[in-house]
Protein backbone atom coordinates (compact mmCIF):
# COMPACT_ATOMS: atom_id res chain seq x y z
CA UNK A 1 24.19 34.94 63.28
CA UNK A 2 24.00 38.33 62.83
CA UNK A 3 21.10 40.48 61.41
CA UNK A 4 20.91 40.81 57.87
CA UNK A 5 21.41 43.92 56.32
CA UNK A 6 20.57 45.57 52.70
CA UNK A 7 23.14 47.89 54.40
CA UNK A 8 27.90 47.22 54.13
CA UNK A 9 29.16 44.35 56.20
CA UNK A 10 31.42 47.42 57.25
CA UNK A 11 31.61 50.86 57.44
CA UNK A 12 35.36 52.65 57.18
CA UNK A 13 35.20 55.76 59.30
CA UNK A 14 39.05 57.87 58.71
CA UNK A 15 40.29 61.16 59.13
CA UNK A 16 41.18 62.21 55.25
CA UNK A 17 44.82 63.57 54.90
CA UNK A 18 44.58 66.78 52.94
CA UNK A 19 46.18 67.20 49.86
CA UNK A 20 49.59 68.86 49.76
CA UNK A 21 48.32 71.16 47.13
CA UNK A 22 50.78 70.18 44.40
CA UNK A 23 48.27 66.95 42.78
CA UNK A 24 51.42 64.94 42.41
CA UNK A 25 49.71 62.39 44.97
CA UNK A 26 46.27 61.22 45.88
CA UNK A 27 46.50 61.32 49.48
CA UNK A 28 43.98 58.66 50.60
CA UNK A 29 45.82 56.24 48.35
CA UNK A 30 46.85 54.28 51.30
CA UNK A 31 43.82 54.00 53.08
CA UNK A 32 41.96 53.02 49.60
CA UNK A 33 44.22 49.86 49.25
CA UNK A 34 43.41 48.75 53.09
CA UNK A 35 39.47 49.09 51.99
CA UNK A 36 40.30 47.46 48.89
CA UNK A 37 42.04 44.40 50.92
CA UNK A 38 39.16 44.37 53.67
CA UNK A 39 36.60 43.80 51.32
CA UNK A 40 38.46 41.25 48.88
CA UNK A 41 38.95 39.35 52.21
CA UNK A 42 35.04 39.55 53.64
CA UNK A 43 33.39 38.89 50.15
CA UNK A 44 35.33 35.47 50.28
CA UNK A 45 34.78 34.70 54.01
CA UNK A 46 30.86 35.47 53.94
CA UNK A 47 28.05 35.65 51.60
CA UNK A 48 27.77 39.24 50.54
CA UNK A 49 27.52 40.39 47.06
CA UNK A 50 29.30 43.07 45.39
CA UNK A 51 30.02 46.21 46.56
CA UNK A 52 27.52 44.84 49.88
CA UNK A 53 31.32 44.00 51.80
CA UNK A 54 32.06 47.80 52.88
CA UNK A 55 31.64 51.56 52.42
CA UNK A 56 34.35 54.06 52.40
CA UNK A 57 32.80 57.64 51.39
CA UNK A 58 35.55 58.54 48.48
CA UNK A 59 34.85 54.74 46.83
CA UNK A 60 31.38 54.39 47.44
CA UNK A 61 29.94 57.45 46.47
CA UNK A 62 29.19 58.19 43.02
CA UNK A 63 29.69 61.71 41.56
CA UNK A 64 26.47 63.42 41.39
CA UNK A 65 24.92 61.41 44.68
CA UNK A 66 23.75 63.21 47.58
CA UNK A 67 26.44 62.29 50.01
CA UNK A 68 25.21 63.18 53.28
CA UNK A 69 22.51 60.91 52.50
CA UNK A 70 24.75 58.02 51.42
CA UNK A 71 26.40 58.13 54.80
CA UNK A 72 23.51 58.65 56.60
CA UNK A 73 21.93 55.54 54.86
CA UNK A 74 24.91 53.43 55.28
CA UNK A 75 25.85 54.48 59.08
CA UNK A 76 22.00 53.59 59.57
CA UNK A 77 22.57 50.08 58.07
CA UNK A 78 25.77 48.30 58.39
CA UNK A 79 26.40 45.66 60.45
CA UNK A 80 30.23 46.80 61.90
CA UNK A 81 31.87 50.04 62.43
CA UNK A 82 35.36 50.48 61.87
CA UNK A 83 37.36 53.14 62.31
CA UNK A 84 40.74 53.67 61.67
CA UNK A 85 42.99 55.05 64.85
CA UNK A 86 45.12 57.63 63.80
CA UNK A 87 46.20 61.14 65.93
CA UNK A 88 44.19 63.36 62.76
CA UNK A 89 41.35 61.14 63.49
CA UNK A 90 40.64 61.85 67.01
CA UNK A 91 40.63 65.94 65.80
CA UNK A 92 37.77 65.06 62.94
CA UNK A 93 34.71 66.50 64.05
CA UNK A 94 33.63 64.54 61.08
CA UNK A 95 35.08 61.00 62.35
CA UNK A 96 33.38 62.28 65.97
CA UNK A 97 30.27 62.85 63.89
CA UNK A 98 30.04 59.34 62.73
CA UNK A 99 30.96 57.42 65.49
CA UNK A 100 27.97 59.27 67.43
CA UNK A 101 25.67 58.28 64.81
CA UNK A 102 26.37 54.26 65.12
CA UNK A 103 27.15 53.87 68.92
CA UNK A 104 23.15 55.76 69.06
CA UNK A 105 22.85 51.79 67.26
CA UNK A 106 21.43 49.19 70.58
CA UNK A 107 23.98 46.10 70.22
CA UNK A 108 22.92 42.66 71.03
CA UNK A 109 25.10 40.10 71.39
CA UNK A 110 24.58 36.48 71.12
CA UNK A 111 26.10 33.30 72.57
CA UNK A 112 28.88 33.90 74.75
CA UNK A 113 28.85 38.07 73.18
CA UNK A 114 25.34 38.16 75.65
CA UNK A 115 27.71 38.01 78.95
CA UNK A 116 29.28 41.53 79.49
CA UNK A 117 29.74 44.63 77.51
CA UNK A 118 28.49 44.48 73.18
CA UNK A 119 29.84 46.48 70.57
CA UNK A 120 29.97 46.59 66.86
CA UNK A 121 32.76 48.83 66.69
CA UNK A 122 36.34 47.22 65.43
CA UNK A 123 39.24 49.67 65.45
CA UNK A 124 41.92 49.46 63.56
CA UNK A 125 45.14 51.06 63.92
CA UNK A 126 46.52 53.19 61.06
CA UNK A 127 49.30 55.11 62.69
CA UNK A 128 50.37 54.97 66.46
CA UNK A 129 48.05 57.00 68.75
CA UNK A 130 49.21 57.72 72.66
CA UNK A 131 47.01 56.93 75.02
CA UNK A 132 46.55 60.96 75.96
CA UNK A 133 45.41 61.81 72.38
CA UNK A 134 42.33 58.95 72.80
CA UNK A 135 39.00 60.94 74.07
CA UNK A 136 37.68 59.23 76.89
CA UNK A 137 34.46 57.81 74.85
CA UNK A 138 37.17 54.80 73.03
CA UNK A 139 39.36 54.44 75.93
CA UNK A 140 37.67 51.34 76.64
CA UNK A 141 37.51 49.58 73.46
CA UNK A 142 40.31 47.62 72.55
CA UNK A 143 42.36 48.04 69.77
CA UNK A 144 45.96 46.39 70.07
CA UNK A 145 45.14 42.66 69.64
CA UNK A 146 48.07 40.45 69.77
CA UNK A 147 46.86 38.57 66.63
CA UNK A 148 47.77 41.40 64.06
CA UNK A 149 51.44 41.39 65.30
CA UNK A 150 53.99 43.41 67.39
CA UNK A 151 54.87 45.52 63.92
CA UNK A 152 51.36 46.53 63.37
CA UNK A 153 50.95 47.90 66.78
CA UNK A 154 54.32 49.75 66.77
CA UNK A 155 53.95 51.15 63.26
CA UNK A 156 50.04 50.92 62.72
CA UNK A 157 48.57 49.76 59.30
CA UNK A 158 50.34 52.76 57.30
CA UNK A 159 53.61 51.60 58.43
CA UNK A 160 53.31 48.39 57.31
CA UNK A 161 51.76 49.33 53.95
CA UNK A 162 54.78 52.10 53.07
CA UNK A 163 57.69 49.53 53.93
CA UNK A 164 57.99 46.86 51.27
CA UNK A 165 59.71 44.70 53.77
CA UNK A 166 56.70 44.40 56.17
CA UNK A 167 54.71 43.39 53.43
CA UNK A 168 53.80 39.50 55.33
CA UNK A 169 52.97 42.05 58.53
CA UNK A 170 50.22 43.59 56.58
CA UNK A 171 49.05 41.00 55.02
CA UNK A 172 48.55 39.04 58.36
CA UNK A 173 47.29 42.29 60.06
CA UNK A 174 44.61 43.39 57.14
CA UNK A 175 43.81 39.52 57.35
CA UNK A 176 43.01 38.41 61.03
CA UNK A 177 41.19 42.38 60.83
CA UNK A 178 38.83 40.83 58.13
CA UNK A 179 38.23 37.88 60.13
CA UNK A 180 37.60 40.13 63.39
CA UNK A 181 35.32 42.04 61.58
CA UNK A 182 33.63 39.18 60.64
CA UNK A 183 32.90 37.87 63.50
CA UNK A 184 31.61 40.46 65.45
CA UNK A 185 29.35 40.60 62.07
CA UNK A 186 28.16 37.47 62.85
CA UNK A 187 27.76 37.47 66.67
CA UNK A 188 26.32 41.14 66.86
CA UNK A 189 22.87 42.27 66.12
CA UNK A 190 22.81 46.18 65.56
CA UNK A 191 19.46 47.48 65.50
CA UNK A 192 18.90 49.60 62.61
CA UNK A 193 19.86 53.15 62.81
CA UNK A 194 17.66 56.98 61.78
CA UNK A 195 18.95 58.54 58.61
CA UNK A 196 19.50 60.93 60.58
CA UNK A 197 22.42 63.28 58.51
CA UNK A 198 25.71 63.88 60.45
CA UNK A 199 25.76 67.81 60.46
CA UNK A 200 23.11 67.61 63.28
CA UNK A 201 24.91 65.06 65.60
CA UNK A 202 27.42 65.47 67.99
CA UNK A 203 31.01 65.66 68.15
CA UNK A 204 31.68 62.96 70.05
CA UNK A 205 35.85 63.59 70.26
CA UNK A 206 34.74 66.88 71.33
CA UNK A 207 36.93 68.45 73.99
CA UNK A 208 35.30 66.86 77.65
CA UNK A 209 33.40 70.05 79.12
CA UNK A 210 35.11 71.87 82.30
CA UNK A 211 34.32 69.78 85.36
CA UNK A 212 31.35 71.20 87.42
CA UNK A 213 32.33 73.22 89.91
CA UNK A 214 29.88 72.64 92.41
CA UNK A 215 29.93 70.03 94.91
CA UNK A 216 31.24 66.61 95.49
CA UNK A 217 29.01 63.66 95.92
CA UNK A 218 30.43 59.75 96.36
CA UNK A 219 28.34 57.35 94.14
CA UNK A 220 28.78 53.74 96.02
CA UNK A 221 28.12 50.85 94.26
CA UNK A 222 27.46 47.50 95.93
CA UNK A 223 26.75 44.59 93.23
CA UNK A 224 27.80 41.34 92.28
CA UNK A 225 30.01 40.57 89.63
CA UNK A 226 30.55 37.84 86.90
CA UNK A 227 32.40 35.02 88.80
CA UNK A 228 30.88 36.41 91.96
CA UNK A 229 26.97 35.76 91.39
CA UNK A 230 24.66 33.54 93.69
CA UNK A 231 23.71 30.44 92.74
CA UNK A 232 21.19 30.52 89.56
CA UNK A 233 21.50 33.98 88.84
CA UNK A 234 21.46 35.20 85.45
CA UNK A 235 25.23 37.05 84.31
CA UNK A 236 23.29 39.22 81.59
CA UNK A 237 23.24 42.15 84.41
CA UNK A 238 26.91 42.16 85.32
CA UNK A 239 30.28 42.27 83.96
CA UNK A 240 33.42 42.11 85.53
CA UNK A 241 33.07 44.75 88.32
CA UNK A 242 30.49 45.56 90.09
CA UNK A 243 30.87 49.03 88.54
CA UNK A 244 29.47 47.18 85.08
CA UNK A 245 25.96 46.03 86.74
CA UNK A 246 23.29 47.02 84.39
CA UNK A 247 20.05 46.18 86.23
CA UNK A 248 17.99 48.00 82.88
CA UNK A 249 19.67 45.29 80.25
CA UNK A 250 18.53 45.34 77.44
CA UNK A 251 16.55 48.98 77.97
CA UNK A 252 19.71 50.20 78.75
CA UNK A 253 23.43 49.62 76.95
CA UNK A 254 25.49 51.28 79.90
CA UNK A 255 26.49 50.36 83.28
CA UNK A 256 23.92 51.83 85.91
CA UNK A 257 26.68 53.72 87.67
CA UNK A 258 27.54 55.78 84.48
CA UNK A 259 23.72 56.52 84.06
CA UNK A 260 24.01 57.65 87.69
CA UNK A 261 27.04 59.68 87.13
CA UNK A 262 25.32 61.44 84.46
CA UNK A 263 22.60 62.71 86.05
CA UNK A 264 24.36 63.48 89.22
CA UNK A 265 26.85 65.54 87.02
CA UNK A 266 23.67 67.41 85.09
CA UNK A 267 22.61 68.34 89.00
CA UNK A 268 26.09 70.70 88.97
CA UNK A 269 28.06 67.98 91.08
CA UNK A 270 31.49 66.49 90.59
CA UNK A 271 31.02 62.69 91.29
CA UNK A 272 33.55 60.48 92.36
CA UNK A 273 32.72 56.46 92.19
CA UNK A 274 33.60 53.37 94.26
CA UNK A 275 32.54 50.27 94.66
CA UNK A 276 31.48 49.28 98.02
CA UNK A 277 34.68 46.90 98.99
CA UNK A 278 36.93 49.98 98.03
CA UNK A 279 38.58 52.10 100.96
CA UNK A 280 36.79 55.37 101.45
CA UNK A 281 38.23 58.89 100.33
CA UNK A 282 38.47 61.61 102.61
CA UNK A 283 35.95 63.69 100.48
CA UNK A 284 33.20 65.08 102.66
CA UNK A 285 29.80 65.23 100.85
CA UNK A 286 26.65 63.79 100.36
CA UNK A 287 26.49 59.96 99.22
CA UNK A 288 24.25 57.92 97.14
CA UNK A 289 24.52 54.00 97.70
CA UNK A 290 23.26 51.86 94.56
CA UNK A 291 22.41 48.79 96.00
CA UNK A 292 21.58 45.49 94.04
CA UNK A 293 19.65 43.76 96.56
CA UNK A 294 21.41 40.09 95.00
CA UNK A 295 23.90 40.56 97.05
CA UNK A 296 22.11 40.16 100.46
CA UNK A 297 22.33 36.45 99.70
CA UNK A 298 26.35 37.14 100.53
CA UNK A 299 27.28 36.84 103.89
CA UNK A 300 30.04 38.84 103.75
CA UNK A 301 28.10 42.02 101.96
CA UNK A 302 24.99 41.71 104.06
CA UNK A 303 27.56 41.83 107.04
CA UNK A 304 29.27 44.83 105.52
CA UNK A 305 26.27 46.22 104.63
CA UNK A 306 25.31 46.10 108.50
CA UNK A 307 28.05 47.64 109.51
CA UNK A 308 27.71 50.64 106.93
CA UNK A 309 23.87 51.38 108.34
CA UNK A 310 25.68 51.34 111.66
CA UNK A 311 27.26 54.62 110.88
CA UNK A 312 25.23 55.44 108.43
CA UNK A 313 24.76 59.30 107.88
CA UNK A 314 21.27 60.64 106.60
CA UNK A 315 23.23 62.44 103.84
CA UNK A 316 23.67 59.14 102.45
CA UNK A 317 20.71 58.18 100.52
CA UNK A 318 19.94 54.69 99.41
CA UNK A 319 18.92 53.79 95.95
CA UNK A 320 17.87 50.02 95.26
CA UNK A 321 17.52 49.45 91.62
CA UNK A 322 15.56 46.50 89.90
CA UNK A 323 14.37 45.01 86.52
CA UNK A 324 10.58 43.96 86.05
CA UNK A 325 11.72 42.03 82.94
CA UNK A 326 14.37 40.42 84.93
CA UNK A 327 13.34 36.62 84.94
CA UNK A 328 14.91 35.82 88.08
CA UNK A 329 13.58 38.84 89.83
CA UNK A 330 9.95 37.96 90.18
CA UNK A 331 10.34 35.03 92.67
CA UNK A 332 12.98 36.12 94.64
CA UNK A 333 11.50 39.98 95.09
CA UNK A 334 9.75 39.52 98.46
CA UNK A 335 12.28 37.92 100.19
CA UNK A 336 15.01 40.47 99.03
CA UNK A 337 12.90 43.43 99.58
CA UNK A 338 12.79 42.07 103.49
CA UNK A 339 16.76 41.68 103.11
CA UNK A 340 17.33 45.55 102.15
CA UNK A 341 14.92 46.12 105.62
CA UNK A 342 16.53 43.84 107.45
CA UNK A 343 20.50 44.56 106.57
CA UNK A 344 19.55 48.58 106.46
CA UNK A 345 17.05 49.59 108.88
CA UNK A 346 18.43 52.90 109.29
CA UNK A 347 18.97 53.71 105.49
CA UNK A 348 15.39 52.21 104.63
CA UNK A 349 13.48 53.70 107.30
CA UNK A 350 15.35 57.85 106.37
CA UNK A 351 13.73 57.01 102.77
CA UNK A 352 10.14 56.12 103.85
CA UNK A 353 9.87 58.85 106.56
CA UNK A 354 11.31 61.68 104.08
CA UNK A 355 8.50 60.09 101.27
CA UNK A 356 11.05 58.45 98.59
CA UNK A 357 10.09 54.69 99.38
CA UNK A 358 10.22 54.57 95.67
CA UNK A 359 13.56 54.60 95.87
CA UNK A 360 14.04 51.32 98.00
CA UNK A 361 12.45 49.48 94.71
CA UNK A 362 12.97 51.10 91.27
CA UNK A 363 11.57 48.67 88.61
CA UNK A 364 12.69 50.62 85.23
CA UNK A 365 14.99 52.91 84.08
CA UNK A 366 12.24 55.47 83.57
CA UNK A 367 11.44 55.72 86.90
CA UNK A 368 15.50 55.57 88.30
CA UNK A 369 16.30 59.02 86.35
CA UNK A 370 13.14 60.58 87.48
CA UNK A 371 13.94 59.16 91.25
CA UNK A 372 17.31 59.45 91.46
CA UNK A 373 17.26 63.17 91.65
CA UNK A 374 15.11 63.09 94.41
CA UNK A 375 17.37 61.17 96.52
CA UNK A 376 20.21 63.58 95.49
CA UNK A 377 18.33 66.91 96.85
CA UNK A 378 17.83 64.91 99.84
CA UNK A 379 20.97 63.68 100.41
CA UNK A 380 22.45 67.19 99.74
CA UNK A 381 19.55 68.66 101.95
CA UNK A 382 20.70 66.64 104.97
CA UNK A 383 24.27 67.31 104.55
CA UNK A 384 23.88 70.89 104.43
CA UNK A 385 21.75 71.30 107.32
CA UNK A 386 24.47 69.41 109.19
CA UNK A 387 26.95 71.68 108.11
CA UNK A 388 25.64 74.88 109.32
CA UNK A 389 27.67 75.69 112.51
CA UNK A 390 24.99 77.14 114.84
CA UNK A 391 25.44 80.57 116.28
CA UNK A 392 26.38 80.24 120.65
CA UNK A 393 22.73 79.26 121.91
CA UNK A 394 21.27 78.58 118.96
CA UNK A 395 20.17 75.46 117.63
CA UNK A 396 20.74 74.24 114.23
CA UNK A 397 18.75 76.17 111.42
CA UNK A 398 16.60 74.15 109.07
CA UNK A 399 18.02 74.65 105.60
CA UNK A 400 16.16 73.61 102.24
CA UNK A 401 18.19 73.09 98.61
CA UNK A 402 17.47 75.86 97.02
CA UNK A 403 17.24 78.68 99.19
CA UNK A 404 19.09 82.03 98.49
CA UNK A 405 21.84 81.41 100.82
CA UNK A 406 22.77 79.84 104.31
CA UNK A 407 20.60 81.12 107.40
CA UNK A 408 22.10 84.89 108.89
CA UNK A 409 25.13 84.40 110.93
CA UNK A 410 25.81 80.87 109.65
CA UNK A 411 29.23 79.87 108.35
CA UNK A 412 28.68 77.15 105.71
CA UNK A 413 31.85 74.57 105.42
CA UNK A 414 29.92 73.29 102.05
CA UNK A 415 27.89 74.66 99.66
CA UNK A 416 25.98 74.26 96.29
CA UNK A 417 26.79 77.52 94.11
CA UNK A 418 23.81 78.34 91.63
CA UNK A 419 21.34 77.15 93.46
């Protein structure tokens, strides 16, 4: 079951229409009727008293309460998030606000919700959104499910609500939405959240930042997957890619690879991930191979795996990621430690002569983002001091990250600006 909460079983995040300066109309009529509904439909499908089913900021807050505190409180405490899709919602700093206060909330799921990717966010569509208008923080949370009908995806909640005709559509929709948000209510923990008020967070539908304009660097990922796991070993870690391994579960709520990305991208690079089955780009660049050693019990990777440390470059640097907490990692650690030596010589033996051993067995996610950058500057190091063309008679000039600028009479075919 889920946690209890003194918190709402729900909390309606929309983008408010603005008035049309006239007062003929209240303009969040609408949207007040679809709370209305959601809440008539929880209080009799769960146990929650009163006013306990939701929050929507014009119905729940009294006049003369301090309102950034009322949302604050009640985006600290409720159990689901729900937010209501719309092409003025995704242009809300306020609704971008408020969904980076909850998703700061650790998820938990339980039963079959522990395998894969948790969330406590339920969208709901009010009025059709294209798939260009969504920021790239939602684009992976569903929110067309068959159940609520073919007319509520084409016309969104609104439509249904304005055309008297669609009336069953809307009531099935607003119905099987209640029950959705239900469960997830039930099968979700959410730890509790800060007060913290919404005029200090982030805009999460923010525009994305330019892309860095440094370098490229390939982030290779080569991990199991659910339906692809050795015999015994636990699916908490993995998802359905091996892009979704999360070695740091529960520390951590995101795949490692996106962790990775992140820091790589605060370095000044552009990063470009694959997983290790996927044909190569013709990028040149340093590399950074995230390895989860469970996969050495394959044949078939520890042979690929062989053949990569055949032509392995030293600009590649290897990065083996692992959970103390993991329950299946204590017995099996020796022997797949001696299967990252044994299928990678060459990649293990570059870490431990250039002083990142560390690397080849990261326990925690503290010490992968303090590591990781390491690795980085060294795979960058290497690549640049291979890509120095050497003057007629000359050999190859040492060159260190960092330094004001390539060696005299060198002609650079790469190069990290700012640095």
């Amino acid at each position: 079951m889920g946690t209890a909460s003194k918190g709402p079983y729900f909390f309606l995040s929309y983008a408010h229409t603005p008035s049309d300066g006239l007062g003929k109309s209240e303009p969040n009529l609408w949207v007040r009727r679809l709370y209305g509904d959601l809440c008539a439909h929880i209080r009799e499908m769960t146990t929650v008293q009163g006013d306990l089913a939701g929050f929507m900021d014009s119905t729940s807050i009294r006049t003369g309460d301090d309102w950034p505190t009322a949302l604050a409180e009640s985006l600290a405490a409720c159990r689901v998030f729900v937010p209501l899709y719309s092409p003025r919602y995704f242009i809300s700093p306020w609704c971008g606000k408020e969904w980076t206060v909850f998703s700061r909330r650790q998820a938990t799921g339980q039963g079959e919700r522990r395998i894969g990717a948790t969330s406590a966010v339920v969208p709901a569509l009010w009025s059709p959104v294209r798939d260009h208008q969504l920021p790239l923080c939602v684009r992976n949370v569903q929110y067309t499910h068959s159940e609520l009908g073919h007319r509520y995806q084409e016309y969104g909640l609104y439509g249904l609500v304005k055309v008297s005709s669609f009336r069953a559509d809307y009531q099935r929709a607003v119905l099987h939405l209640a029950r959705r948000i239900v469960e997830i209510g039930e099968t979700v923990a959410v730890e509790p959240g800060t007060h913290a008020h919404l005029q200090g967070a982030d805009d999460a539908f923010a525009p994305e930042p330019a892309l860095p304009t440094g370098p490229t660097l390939r982030i290779t990922v080569a991990a199991g997957a659910l339906g692809r796991l050795p015999e015994r070993r636990s699916p908490l870690y993995y998802g359905p890619t091996p892009l979704h391994w999360n070695p740091y579960h529960p520390e951590s709520a995101y795949p490692l690879v996106t962790l990775a990305a992140n820091i790589v991208e605060g370095l000044n690079y552009r990063v470009i991930v694959r997983e290790l089955d996927q044909e190569a780009d013709l990028v040149d660049g340093p590399e950074i191979l995230l390895l989860d050693r469970w996969v050495l019990r394959d044949p078939k990777h520890r042979a690929r795996l062989r053949e990569l440390d055949t032509e392995h470059r030293s600009s590649t640097g290897l990065v083996v990621p692992w959970n103390s907490a993991d329950p299946d990692g204590s017995a099996g650690q020796h022997e797949l430690a001696a299967a990252v030596d044994e299928a990678l010589p060459r990649a293990t033996s570059l870490q431990r002569q250039g002083g990142r051993a560390g690397a080849l067995s990261i326990p925690d996610l503290g010490s992968f983002r303090a590591l990781l950058p390491q690795v980085v500057e060294a795979a960058a190091n290497s690549y640049l001091s291979s890509a120095w063309t050497a003057l007629p008679g000359e050999s190859t000039p040492r060159f260190k990250l960092g330094a004001a600028g390539p060696p005299p009479g060198a002609s650079p075919t790469w190069a990290r600006p700012g640095l």
